[in-house]
Protein backbone atom coordinates (compact mmCIF):
# COMPACT_ATOMS: atom_id res chain seq x y z
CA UNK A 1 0.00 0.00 0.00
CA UNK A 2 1.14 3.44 -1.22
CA UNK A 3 2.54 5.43 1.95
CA UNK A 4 2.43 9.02 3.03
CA UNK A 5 5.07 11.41 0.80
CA UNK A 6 5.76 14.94 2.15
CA UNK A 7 8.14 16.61 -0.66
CA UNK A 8 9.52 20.04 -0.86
CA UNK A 9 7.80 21.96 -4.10
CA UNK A 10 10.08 23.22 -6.17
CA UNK A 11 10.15 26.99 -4.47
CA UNK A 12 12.09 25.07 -1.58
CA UNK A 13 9.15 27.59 0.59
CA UNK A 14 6.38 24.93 1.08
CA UNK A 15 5.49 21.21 1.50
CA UNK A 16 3.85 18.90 -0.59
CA UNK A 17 2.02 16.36 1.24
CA UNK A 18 0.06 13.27 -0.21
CA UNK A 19 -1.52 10.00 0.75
CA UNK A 20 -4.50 8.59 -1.66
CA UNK A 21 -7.02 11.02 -2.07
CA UNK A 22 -5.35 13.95 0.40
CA UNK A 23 -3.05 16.30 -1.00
CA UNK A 24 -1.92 19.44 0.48
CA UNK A 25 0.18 22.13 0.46
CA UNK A 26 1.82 23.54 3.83
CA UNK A 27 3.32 27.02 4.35
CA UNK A 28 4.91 28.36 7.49
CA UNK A 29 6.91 31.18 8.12
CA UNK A 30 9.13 31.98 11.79
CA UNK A 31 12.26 30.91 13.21
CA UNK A 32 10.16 27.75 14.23
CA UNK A 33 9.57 26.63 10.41
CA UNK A 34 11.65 23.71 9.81
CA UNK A 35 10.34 22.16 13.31
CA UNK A 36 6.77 23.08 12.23
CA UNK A 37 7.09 21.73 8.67
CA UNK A 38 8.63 17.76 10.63
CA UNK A 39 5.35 18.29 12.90
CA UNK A 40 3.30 18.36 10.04
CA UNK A 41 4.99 15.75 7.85
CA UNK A 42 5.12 13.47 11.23
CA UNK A 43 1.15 13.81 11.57
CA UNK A 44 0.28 14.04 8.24
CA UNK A 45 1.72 10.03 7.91
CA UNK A 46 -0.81 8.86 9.89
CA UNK A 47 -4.04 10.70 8.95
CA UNK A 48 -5.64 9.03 6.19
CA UNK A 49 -4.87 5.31 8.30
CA UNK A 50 -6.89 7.17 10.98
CA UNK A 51 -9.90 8.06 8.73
CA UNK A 52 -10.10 5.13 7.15
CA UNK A 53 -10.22 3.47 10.18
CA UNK A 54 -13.28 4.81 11.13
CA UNK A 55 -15.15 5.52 7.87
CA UNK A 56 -18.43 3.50 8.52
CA UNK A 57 -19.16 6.17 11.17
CA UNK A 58 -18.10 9.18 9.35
CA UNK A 59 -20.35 8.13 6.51
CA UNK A 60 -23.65 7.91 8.78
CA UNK A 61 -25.25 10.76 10.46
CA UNK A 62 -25.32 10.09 13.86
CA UNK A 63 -23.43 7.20 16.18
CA UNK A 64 -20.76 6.82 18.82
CA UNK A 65 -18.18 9.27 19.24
CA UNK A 66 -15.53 8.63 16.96
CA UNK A 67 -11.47 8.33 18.43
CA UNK A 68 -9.91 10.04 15.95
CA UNK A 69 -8.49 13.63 15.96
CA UNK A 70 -9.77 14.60 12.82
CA UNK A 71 -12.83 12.06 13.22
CA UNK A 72 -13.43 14.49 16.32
CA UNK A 73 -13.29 17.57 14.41
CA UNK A 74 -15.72 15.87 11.52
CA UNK A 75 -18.50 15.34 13.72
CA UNK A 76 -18.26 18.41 16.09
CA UNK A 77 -18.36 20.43 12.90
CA UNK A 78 -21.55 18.74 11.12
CA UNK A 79 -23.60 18.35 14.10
CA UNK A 80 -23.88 22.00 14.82
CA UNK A 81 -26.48 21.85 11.58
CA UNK A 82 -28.10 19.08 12.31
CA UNK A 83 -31.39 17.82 11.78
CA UNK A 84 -30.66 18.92 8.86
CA UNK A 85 -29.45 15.95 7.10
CA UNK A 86 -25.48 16.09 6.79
CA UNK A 87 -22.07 13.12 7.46
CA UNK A 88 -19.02 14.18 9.24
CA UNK A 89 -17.62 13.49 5.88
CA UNK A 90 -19.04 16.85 4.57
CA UNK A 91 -16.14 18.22 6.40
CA UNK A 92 -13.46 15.86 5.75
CA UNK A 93 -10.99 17.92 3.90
CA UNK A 94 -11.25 21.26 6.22
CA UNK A 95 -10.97 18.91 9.40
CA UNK A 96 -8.18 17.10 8.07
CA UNK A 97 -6.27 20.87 7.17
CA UNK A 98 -7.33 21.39 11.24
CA UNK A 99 -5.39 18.58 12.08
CA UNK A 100 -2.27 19.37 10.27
CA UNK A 101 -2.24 22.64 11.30
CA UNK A 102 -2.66 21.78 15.13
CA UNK A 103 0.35 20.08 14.60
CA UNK A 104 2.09 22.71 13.15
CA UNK A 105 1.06 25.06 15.92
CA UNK A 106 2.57 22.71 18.75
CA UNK A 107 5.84 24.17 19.16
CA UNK A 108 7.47 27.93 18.85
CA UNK A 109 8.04 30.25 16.35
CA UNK A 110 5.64 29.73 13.82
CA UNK A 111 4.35 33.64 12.69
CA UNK A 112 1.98 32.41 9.62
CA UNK A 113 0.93 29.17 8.56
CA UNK A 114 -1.43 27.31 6.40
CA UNK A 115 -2.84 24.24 5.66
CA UNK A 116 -4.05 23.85 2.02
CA UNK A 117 -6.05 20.61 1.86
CA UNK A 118 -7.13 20.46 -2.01
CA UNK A 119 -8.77 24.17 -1.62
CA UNK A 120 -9.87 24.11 1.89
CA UNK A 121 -7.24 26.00 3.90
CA UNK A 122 -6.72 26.47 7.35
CA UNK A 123 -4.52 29.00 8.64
CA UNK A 124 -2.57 30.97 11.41
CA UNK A 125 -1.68 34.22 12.26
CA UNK A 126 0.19 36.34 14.54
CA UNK A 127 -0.19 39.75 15.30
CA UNK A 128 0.48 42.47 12.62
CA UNK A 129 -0.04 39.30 9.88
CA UNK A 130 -2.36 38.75 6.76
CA UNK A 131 -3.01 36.04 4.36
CA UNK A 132 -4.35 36.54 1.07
CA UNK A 133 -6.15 33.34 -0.66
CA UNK A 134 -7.90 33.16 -3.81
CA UNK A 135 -11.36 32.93 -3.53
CA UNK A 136 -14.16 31.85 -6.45
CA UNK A 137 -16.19 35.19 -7.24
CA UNK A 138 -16.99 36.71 -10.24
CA UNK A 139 -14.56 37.88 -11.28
CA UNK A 140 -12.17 35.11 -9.42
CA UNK A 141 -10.20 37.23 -6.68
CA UNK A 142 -8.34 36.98 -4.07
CA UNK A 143 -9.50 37.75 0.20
CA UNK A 144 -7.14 39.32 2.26
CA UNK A 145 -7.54 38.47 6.01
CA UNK A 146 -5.60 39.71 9.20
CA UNK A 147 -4.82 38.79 12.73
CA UNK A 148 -7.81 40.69 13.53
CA UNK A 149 -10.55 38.85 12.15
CA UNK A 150 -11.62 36.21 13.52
CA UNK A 151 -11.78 33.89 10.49
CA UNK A 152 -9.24 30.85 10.79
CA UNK A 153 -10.75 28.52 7.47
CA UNK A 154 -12.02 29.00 3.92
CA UNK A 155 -13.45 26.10 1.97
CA UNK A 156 -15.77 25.73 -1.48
CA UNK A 157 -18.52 23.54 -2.28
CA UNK A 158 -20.50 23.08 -5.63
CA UNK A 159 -21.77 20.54 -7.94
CA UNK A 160 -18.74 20.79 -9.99
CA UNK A 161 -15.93 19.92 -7.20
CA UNK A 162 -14.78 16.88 -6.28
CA UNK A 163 -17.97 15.74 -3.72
CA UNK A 164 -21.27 15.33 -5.12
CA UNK A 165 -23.82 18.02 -3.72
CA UNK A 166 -27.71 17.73 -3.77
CA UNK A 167 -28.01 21.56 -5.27
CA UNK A 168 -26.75 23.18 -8.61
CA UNK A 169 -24.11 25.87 -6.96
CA UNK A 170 -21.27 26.06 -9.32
CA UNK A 171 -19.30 27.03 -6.26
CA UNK A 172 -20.10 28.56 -2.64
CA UNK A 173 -17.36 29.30 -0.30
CA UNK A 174 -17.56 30.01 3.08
CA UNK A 175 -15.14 31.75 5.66
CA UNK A 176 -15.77 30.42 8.92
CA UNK A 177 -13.84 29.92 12.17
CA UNK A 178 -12.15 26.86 11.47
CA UNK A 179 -11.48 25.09 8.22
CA UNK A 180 -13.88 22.01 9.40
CA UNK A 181 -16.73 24.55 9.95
CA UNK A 182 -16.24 26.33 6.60
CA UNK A 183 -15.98 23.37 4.79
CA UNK A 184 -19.28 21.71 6.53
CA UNK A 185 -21.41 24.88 5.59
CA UNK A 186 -19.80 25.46 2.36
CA UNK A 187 -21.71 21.70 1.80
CA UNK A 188 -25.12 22.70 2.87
CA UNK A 189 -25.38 26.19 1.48
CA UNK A 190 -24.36 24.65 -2.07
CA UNK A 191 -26.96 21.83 -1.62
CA UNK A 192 -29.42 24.68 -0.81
CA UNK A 193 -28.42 26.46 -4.10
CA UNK A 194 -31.42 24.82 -6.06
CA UNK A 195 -34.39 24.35 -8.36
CA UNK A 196 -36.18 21.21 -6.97
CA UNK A 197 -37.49 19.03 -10.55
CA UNK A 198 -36.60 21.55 -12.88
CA UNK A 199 -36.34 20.02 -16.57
CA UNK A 200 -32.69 21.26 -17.30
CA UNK A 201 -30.95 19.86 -14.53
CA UNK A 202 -29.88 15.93 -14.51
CA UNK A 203 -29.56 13.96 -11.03
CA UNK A 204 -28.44 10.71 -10.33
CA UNK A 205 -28.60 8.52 -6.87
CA UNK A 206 -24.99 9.51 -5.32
CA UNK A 207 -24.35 5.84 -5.20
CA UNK A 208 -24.49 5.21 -8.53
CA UNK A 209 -21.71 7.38 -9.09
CA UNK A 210 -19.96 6.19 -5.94
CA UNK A 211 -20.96 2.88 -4.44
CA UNK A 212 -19.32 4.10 -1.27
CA UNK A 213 -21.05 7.35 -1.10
CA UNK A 214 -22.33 8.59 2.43
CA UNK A 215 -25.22 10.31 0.51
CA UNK A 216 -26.35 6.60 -0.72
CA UNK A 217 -29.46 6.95 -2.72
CA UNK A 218 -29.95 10.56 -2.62
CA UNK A 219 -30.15 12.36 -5.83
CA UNK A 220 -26.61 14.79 -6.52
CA UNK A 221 -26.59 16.71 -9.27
CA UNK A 222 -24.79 15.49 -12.98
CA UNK A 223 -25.67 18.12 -15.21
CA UNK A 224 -27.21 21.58 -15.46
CA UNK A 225 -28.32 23.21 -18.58
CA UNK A 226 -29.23 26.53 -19.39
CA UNK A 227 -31.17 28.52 -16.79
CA UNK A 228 -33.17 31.74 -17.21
CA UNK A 229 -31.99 34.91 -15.13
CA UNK A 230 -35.38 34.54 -13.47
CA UNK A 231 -34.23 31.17 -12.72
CA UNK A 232 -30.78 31.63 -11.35
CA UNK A 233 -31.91 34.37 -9.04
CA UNK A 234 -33.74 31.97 -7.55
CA UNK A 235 -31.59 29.28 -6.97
CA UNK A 236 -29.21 31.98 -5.44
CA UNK A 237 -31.92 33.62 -3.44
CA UNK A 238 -32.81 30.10 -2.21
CA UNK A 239 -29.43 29.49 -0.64
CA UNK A 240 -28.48 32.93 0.45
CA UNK A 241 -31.40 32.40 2.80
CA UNK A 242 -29.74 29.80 4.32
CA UNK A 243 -26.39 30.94 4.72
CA UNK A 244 -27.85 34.58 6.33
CA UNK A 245 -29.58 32.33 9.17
CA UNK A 246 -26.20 30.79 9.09
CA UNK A 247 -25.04 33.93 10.23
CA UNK A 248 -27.75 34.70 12.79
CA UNK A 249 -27.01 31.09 14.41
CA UNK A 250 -22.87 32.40 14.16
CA UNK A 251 -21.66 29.23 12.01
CA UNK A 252 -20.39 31.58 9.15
CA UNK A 253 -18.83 34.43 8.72
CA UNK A 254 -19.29 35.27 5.30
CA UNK A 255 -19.98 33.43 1.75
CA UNK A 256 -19.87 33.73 -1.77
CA UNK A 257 -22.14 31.71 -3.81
CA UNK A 258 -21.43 31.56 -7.76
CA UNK A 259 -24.36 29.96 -10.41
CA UNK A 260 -24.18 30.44 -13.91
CA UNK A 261 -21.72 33.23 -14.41
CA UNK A 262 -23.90 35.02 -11.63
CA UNK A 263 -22.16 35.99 -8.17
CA UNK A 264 -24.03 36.65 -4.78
CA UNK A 265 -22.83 37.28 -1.06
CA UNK A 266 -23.39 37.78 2.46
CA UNK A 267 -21.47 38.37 5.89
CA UNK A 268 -17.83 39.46 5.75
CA UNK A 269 -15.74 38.18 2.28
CA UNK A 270 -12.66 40.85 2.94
CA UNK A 271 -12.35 40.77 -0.61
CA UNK A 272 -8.80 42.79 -2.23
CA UNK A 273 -10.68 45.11 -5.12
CA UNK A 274 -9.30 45.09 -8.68
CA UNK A 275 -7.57 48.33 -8.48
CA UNK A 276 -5.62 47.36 -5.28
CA UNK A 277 -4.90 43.49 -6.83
CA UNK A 278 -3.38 45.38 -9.97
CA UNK A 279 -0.77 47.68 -8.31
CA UNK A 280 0.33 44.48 -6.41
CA UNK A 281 1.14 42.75 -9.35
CA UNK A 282 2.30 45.85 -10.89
């Protein structure tokens, strides 16, 4: 069986870490870097033997407590939106950047660091420090955020990632506390982003796309076709009233939901503006 690999990318500045179906990308700046970067390679080698471990449970919506770090961080994320129906495996990749970057964070020195786990990213920062992360909008751009907010994880969800969702979002992404949290509601505001037997969409039972899905016979989406304006506003509408109670029930911080070339948001997206992107690249 294939083991963990943590490799240095070619900028010799961050680490490349992969096992099966995780990959991620680890920065870290601070005179405690190279110690941070063994934490995370050291913790990173056992993750996806941990998950797997306990899959059965992560793909049902209630049961026992799971042992697991990142098991932990799965279920403590989904069941805050519960009854809704939702897995602990709708926040698989943001709990699994938690994890790494936990590790990271267990010694001195680190300033800045993040945990990019196939677009969900957790992150770290000191005082007087900023991130900036691309973000899907329309136009794509890029979110700058500081030690002063309180936002710690960014993640995207949409019919056209790598999950299967139950709604038609092309993306939604979510800033949230943690990377586990973001990535949970980025799931559920997407599958909320939707037009319930409309003729130009295409759904098939999850299942039959993945025999192993935790969505089993539910219908995800395959295919959408053309939609009216009239249309897409409504899809939009009908999950920007989610993610605003979202925001009244303090899961989210802010979102961004994209359908059909159309962009909508709520809550705090600390988006950079054109103008300010250009003279950085200047």
């Amino acid at each position: 069986m294939q083991r963990a690999q943590a490799t240095w990318l070619p900028d010799g500045q961050r680490l490349h870490l992969h096992h099966g179906p995780i990959d991620m990308i680890v920065g870290v700046t601070g005179p405690g870097r190279k110690a941070a970067m063994a934490r995370a390679a050291a913790r990173f080698d056992t993750l996806l033997d941990e998950l797997v471990t306990e899959l059965p449970r992560l793909r049902l919506p209630t049961g026992p407590a799971p042992v697991g770090e990142a098991a932990r961080l799965m279920t403590r994320a989904t069941r805050r939106f519960a009854p809704a129906f939702i897995t602990p495996m709708a926040a698989v990749a943001g709990a699994g950047a938690d994890t790494i970057l936990t590790a990271i964070l267990a010694g001195p020195g680190v300033h800045k660091a993040y945990v990019n786990n196939g677009g969900d990213v957790a992150f770290h920062l000191d005082p007087g420090e900023v991130i900036q992360a691309a973000i899907a909008s329309d136009p794509p751009g890029r979110v700058r955020i500081s030690h002063d907010d309180i936002g710690r994880g960014i993640a995207t969800s949409g019919w056209r990632g790598r999950s299967h969702s139950l709604g038609i979002a092309d993306s939604v992404t979510v800033l949230a506390r943690s990377a586990a949290e973001a990535d949970a509601a980025a799931t559920m505001i997407a599958n909320a982003v939707d037009l319930p037997n409309h003729p130009a969409i295409t759904r098939l039972p999850a299942h039959e796309l993945a025999p192993d899905s935790d969505l089993g016979a539910r219908l995800v989406t395959s295919h959408v076709g053309p939609l009216s304006q009239d249309d897409t506003d409504k899809a939009l509408q009908n999950g920007l009233i989610l993610a605003r109670q979202y925001q009244v029930d303090n899961l989210i911080i802010g979102t961004c939901l994209i359908l059909a070339g159309q962009a909508r948001s709520t809550g705090h997206i600390p988006l950079i503006s054109k103008q300010e992107s250009d003279l950085q690249h200047a």
